[in-house]
PDB file of N, CA and C in Angstrom:
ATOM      1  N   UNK A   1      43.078 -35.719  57.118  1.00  0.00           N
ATOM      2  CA  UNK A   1      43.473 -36.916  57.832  1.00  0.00           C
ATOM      3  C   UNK A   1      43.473 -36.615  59.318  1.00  0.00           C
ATOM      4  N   UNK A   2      42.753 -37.154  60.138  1.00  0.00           N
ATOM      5  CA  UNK A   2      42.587 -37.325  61.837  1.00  0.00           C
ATOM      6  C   UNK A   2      43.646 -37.390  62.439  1.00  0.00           C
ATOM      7  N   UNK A   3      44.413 -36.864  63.257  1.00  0.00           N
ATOM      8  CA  UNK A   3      45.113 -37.316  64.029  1.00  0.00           C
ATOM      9  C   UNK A   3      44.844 -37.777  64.693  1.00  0.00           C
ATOM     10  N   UNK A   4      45.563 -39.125  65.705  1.00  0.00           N
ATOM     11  CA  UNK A   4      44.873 -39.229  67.138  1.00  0.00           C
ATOM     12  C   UNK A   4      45.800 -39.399  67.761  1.00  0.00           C
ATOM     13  N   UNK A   5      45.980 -38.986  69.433  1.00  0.00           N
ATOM     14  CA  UNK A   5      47.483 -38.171  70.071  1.00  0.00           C
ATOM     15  C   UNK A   5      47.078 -38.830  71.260  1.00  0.00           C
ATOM     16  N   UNK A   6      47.993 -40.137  71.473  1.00  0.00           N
ATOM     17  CA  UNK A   6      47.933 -40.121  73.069  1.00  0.00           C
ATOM     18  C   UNK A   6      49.441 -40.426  73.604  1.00  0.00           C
ATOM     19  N   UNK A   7      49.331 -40.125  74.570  1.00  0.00           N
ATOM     20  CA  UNK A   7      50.337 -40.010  75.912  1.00  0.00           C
ATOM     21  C   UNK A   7      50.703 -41.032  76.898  1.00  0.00           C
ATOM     22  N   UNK A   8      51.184 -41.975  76.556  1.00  0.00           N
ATOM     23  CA  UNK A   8      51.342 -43.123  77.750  1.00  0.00           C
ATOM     24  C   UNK A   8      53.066 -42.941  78.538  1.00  0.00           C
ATOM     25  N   UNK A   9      52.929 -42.933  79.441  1.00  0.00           N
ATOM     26  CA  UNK A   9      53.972 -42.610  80.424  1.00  0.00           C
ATOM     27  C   UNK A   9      55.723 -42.100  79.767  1.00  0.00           C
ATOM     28  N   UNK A  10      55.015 -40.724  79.207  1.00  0.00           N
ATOM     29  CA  UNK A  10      56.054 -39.577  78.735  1.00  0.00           C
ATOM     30  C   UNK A  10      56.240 -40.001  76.802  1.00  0.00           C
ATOM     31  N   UNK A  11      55.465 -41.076  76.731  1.00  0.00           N
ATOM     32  CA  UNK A  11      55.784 -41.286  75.021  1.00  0.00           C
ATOM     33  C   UNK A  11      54.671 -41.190  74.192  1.00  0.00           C
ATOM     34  N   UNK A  12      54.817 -40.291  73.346  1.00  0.00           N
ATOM     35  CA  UNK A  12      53.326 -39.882  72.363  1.00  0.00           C
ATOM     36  C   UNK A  12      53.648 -40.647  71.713  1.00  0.00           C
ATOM     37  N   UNK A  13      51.860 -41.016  71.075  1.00  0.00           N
ATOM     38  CA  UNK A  13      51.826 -42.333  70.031  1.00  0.00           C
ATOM     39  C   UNK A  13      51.029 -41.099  68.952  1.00  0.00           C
ATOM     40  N   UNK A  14      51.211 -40.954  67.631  1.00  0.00           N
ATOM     41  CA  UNK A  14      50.229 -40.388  66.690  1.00  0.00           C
ATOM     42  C   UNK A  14      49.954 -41.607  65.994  1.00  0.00           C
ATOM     43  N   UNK A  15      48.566 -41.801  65.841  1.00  0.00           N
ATOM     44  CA  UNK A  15      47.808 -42.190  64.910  1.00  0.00           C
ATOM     45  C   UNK A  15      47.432 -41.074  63.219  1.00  0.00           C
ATOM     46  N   UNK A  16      48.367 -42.202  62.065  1.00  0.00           N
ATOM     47  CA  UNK A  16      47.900 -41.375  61.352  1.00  0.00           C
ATOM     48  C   UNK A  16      46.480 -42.204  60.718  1.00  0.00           C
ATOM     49  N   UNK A  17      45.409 -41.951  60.552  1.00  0.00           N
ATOM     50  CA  UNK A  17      44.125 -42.299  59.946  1.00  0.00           C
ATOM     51  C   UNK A  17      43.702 -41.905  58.657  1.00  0.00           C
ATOM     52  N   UNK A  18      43.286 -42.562  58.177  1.00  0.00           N
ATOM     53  CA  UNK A  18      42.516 -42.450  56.533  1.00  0.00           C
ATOM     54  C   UNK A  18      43.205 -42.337  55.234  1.00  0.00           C
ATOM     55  N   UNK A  19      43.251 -41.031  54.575  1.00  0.00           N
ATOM     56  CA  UNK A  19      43.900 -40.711  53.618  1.00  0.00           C
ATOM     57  C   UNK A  19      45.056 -39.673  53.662  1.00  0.00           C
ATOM     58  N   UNK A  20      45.904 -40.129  53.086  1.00  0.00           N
ATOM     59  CA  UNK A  20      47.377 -38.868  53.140  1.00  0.00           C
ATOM     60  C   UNK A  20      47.861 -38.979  51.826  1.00  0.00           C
ATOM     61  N   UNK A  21      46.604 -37.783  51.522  1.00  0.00           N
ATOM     62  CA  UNK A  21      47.401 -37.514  49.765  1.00  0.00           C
ATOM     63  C   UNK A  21      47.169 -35.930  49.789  1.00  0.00           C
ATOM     64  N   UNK A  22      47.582 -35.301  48.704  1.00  0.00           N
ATOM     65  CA  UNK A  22      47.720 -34.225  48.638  1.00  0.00           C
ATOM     66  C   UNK A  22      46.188 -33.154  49.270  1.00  0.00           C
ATOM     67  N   UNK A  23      45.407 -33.224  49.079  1.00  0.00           N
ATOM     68  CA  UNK A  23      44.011 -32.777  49.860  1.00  0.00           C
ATOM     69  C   UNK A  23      44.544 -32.853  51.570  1.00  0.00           C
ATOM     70  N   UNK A  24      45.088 -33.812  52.119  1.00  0.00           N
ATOM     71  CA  UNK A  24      45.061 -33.777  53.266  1.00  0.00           C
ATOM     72  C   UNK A  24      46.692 -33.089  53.907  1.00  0.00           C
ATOM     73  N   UNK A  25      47.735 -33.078  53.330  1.00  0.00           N
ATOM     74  CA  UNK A  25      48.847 -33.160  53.344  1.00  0.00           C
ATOM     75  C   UNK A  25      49.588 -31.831  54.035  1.00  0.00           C
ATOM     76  N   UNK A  26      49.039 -30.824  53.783  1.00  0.00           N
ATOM     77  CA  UNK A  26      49.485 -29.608  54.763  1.00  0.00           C
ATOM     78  C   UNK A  26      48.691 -29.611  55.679  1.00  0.00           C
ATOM     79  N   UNK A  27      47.405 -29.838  55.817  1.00  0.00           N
ATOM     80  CA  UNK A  27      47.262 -29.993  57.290  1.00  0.00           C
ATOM     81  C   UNK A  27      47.941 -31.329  58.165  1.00  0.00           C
ATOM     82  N   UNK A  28      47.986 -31.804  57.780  1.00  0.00           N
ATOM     83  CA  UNK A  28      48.621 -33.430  58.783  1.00  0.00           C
ATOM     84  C   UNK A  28      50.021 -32.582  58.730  1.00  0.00           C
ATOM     85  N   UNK A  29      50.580 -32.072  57.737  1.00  0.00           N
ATOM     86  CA  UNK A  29      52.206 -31.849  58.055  1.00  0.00           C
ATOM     87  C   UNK A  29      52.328 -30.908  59.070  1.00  0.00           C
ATOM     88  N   UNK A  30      51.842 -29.941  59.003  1.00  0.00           N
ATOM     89  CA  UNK A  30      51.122 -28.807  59.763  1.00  0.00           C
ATOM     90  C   UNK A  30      50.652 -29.608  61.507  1.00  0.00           C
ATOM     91  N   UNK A  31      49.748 -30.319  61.614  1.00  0.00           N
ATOM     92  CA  UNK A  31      49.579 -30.832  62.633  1.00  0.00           C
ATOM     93  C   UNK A  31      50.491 -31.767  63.178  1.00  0.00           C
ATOM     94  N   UNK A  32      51.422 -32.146  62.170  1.00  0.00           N
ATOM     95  CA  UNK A  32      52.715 -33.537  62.360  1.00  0.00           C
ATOM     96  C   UNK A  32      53.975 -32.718  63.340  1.00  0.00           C
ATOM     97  N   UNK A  33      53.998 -31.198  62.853  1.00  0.00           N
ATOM     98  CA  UNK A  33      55.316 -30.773  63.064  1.00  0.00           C
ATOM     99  C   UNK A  33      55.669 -30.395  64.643  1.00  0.00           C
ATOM    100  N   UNK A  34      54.971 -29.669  65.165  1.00  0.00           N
ATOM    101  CA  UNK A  34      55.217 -29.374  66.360  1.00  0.00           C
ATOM    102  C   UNK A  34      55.530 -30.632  67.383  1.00  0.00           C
ATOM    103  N   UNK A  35      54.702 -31.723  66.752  1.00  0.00           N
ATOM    104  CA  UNK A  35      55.204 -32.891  67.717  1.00  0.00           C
ATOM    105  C   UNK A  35      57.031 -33.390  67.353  1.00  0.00           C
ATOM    106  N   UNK A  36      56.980 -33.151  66.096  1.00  0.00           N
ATOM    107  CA  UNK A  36      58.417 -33.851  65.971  1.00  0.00           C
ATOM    108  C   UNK A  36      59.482 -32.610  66.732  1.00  0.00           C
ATOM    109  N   UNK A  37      58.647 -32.062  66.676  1.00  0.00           N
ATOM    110  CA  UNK A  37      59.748 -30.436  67.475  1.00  0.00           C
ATOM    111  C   UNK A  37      59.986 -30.347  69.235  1.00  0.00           C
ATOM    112  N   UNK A  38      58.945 -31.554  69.357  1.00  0.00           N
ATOM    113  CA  UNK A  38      58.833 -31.361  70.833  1.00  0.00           C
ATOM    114  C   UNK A  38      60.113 -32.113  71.401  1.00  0.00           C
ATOM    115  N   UNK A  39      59.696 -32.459  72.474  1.00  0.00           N
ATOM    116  CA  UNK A  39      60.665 -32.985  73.438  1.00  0.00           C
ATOM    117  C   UNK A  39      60.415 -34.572  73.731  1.00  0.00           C
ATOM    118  N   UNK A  40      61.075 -35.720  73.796  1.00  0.00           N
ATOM    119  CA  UNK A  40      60.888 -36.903  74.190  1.00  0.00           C
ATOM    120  C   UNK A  40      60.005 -37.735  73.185  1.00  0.00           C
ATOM    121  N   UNK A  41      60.273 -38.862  73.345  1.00  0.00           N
ATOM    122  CA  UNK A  41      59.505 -40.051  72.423  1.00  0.00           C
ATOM    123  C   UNK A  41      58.910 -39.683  71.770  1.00  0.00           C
ATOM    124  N   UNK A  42      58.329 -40.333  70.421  1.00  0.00           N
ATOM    125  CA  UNK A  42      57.366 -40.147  69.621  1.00  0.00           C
ATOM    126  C   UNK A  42      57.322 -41.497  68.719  1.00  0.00           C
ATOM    127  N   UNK A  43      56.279 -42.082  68.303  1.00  0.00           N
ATOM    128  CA  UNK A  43      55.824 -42.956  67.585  1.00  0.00           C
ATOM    129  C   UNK A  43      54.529 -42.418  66.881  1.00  0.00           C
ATOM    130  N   UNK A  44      54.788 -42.874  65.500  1.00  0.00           N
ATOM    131  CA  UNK A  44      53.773 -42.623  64.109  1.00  0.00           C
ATOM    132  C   UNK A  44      53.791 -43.469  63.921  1.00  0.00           C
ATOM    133  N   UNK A  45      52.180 -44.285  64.116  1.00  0.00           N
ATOM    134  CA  UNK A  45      51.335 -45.464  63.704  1.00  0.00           C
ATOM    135  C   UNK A  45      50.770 -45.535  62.364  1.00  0.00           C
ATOM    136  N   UNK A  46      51.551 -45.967  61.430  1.00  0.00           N
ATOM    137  CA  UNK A  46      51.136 -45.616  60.388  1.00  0.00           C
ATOM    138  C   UNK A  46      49.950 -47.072  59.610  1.00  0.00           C
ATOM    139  N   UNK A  47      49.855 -47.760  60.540  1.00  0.00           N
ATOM    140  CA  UNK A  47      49.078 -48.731  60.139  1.00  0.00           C
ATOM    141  C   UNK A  47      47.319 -48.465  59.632  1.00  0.00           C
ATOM    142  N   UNK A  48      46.724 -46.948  60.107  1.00  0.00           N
ATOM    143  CA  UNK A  48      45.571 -46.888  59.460  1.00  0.00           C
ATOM    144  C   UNK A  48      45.474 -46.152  58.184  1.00  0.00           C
ATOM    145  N   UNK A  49      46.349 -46.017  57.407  1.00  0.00           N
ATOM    146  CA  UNK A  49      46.525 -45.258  56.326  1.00  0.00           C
ATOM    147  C   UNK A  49      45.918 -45.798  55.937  1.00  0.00           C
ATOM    148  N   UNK A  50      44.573 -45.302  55.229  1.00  0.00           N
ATOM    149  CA  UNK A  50      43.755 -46.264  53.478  1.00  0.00           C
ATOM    150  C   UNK A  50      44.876 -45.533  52.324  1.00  0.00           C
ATOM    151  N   UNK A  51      45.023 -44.836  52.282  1.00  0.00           N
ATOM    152  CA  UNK A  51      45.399 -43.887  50.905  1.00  0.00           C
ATOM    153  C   UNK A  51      46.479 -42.979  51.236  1.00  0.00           C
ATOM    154  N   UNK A  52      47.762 -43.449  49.898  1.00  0.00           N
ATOM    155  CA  UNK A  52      48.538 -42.441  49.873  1.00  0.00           C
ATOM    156  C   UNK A  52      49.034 -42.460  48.880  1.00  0.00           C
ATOM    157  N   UNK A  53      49.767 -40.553  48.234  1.00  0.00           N
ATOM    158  CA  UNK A  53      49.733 -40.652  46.891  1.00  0.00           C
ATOM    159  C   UNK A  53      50.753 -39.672  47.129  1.00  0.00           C
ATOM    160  N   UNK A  54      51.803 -38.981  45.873  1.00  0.00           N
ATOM    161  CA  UNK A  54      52.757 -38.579  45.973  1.00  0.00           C
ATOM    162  C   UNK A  54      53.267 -37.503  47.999  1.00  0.00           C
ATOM    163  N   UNK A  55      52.208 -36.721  47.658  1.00  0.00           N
ATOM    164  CA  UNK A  55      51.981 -35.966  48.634  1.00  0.00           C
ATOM    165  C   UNK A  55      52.292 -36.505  50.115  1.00  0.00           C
ATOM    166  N   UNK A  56      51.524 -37.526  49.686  1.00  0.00           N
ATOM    167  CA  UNK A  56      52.020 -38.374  51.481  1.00  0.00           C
ATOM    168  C   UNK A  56      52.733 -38.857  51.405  1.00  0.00           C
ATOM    169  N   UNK A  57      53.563 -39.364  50.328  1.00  0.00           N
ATOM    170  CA  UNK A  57      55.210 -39.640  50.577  1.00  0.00           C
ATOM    171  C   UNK A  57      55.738 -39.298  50.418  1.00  0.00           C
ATOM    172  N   UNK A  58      55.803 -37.767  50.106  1.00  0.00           N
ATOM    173  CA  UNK A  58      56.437 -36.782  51.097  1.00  0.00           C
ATOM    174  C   UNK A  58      56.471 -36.718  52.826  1.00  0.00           C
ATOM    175  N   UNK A  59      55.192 -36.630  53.047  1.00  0.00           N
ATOM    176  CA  UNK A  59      55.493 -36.464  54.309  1.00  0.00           C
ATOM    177  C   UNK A  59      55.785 -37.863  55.070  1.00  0.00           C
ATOM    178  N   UNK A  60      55.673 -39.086  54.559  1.00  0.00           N
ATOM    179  CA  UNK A  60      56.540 -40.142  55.180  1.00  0.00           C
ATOM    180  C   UNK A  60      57.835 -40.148  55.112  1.00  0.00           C
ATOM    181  N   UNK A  61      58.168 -39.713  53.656  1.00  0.00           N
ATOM    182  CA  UNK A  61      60.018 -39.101  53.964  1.00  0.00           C
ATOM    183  C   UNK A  61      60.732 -38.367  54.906  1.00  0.00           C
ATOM    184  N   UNK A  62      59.478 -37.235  55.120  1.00  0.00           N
ATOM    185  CA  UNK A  62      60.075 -36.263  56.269  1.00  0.00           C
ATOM    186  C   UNK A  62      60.118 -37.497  57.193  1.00  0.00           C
ATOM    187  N   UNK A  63      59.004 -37.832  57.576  1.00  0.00           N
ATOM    188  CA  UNK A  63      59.166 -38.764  58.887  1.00  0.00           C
ATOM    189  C   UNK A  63      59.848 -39.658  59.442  1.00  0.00           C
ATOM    190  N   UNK A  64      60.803 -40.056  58.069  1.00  0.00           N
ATOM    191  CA  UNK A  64      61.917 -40.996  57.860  1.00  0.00           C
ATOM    192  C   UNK A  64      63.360 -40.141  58.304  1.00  0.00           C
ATOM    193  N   UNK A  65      63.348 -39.022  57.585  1.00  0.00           N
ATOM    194  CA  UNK A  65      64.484 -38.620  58.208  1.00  0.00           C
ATOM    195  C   UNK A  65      64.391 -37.921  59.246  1.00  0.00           C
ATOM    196  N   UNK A  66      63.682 -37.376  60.164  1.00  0.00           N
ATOM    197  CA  UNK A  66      63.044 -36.662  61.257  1.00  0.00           C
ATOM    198  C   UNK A  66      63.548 -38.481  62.382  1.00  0.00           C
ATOM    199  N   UNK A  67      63.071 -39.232  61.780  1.00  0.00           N
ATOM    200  CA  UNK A  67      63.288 -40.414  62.857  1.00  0.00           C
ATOM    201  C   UNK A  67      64.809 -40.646  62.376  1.00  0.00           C
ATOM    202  N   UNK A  68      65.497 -40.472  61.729  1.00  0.00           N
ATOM    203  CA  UNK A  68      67.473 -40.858  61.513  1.00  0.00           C
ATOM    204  C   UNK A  68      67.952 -39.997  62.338  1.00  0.00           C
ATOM    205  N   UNK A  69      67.142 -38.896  63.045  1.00  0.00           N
ATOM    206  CA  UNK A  69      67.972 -37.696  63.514  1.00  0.00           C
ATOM    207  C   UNK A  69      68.671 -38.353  64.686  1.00  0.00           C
ATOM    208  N   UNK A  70      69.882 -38.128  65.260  1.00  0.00           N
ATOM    209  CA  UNK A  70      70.314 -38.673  66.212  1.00  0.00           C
ATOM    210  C   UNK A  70      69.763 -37.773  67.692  1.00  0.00           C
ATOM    211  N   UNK A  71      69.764 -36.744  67.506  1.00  0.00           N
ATOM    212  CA  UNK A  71      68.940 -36.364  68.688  1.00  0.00           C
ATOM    213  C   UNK A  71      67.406 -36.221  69.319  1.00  0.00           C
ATOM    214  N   UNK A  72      66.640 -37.804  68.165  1.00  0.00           N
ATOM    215  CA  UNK A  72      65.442 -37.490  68.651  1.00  0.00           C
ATOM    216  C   UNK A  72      65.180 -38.828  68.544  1.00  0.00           C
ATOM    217  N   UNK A  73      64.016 -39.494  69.149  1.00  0.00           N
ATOM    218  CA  UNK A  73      63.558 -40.296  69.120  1.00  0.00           C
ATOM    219  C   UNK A  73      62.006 -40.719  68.561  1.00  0.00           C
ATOM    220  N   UNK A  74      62.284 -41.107  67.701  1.00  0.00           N
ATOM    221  CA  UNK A  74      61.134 -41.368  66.862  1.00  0.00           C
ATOM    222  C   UNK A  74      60.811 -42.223  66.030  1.00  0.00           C
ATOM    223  N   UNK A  75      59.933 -43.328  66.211  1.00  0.00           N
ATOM    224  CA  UNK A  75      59.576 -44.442  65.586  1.00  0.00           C
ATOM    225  C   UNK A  75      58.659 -44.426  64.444  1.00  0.00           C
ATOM    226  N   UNK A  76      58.609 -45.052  63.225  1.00  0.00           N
ATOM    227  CA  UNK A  76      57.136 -45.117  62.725  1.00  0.00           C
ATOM    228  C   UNK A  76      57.479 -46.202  62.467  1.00  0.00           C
ATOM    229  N   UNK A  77      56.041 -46.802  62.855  1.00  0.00           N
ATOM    230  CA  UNK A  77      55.491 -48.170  63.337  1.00  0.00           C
ATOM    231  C   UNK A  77      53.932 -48.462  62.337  1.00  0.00           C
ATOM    232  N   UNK A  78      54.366 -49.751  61.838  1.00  0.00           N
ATOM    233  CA  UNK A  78      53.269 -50.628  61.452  1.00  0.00           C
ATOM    234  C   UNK A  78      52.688 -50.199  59.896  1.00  0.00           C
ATOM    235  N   UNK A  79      53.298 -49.808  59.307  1.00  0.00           N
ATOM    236  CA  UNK A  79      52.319 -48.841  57.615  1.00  0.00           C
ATOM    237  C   UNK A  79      51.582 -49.809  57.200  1.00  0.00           C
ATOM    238  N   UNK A  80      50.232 -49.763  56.702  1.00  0.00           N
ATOM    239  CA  UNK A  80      49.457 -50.154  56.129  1.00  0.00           C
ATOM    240  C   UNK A  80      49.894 -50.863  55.005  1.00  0.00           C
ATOM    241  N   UNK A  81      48.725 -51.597  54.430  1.00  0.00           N
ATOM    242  CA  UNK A  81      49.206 -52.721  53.077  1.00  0.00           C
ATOM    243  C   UNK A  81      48.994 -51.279  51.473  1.00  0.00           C
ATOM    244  N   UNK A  82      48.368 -50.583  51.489  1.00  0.00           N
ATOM    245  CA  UNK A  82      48.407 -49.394  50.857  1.00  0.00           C
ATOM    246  C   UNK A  82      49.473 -48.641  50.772  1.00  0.00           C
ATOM    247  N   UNK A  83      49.949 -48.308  52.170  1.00  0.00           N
ATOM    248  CA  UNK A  83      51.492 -47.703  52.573  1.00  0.00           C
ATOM    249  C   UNK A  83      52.415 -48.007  51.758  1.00  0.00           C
ATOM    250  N   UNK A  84      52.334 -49.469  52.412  1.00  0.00           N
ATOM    251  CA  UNK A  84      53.351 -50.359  52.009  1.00  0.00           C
ATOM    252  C   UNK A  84      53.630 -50.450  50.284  1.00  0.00           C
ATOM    253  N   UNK A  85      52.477 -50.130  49.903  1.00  0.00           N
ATOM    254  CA  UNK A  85      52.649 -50.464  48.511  1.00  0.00           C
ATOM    255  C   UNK A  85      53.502 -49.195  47.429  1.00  0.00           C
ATOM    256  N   UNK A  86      52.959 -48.226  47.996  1.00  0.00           N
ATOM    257  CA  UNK A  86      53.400 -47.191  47.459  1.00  0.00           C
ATOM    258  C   UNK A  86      55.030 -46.965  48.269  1.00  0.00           C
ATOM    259  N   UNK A  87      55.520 -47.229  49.314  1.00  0.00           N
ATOM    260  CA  UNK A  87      56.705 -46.959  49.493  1.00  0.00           C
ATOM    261  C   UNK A  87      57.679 -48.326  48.585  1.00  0.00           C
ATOM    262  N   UNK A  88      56.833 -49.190  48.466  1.00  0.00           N
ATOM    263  CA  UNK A  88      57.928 -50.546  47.486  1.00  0.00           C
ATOM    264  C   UNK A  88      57.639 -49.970  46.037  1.00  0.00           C
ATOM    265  N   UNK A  89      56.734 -49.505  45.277  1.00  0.00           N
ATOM    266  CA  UNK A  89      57.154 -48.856  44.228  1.00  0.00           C
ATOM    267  C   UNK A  89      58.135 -47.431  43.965  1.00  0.00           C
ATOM    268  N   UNK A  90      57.770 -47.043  45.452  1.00  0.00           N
ATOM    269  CA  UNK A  90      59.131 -45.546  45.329  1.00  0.00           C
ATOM    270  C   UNK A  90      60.326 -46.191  45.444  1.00  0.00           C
ATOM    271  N   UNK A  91      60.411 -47.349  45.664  1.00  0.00           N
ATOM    272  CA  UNK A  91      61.874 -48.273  46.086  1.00  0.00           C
ATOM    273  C   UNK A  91      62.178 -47.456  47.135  1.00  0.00           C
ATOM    274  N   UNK A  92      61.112 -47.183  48.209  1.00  0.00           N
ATOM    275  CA  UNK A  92      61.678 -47.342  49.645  1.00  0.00           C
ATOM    276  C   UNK A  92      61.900 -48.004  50.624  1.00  0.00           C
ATOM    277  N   UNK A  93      63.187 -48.610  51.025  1.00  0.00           N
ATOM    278  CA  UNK A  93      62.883 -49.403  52.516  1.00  0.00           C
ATOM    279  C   UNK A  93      63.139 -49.243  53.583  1.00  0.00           C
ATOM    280  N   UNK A  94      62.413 -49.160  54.150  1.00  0.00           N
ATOM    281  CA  UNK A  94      62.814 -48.806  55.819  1.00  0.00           C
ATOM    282  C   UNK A  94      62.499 -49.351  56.850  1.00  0.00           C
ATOM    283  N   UNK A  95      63.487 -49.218  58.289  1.00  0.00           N
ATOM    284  CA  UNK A  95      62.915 -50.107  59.215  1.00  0.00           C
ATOM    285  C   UNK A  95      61.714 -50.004  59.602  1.00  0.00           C
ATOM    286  N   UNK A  96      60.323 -50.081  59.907  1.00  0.00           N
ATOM    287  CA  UNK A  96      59.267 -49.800  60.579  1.00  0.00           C
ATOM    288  C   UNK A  96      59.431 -50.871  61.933  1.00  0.00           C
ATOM    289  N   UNK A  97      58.910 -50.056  63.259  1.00  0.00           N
ATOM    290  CA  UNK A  97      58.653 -51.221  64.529  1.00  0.00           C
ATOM    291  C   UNK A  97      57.008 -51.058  64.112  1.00  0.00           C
ATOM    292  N   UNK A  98      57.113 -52.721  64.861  1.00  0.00           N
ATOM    293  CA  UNK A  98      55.982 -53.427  64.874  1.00  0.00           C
ATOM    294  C   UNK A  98      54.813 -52.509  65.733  1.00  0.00           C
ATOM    295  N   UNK A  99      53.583 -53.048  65.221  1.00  0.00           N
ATOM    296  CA  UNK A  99      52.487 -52.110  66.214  1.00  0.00           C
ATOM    297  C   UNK A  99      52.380 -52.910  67.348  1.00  0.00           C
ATOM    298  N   UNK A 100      52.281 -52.581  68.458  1.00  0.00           N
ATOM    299  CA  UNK A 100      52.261 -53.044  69.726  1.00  0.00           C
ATOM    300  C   UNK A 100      50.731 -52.604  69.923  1.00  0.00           C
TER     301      UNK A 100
END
């Protein structure tokens, strides 16, 4: 799965892209982590997901509680209709912000 990493005035946006199932899942977590480790804003666009399967909801969980942390700031924004589907059969709900 692609990342794509940009920087608009001190707040990273990740794009997650394509598929996030187990094939892709240690590398994206692997490439996911150091950003949540960093310093200042962060938003995960989760609106280009095609595919996700146990594996990647895992790592949307992390991303769920990684964003409850009180000392960090971190959004995920927009999940896909795929996303979406698989987090309403895990009976997950969560806030997502809108994609801007």
């Amino acid at each position: 799965m692609p990342l794509e990493i940009q920087t608009i005035d001190g707040c990273q946006t990740v794009c997650l892209t394509g598929a996030l199932t187990v094939w892709e899942a240690a590398d994206t977590w692997c490439a996911l982590l150091p950003l949540l480790n960093s310093a200042g804003p962060l938003t995960v666009d989760l609106g280009a997901v095609e595919q996700c399967d146990g594996a990647g909801l895992q790592i949307v969980c992390q991303l769920l509680k990684a964003a409850d942390a009180p000392e960090r700031s971190i959004a995920l924004s927009a999940p896909s209709d795929p996303l979406r589907a698989i987090l309403e059969r895990a009976g997950i709900t969560a806030s997502f912000t809108e994609k801007v």
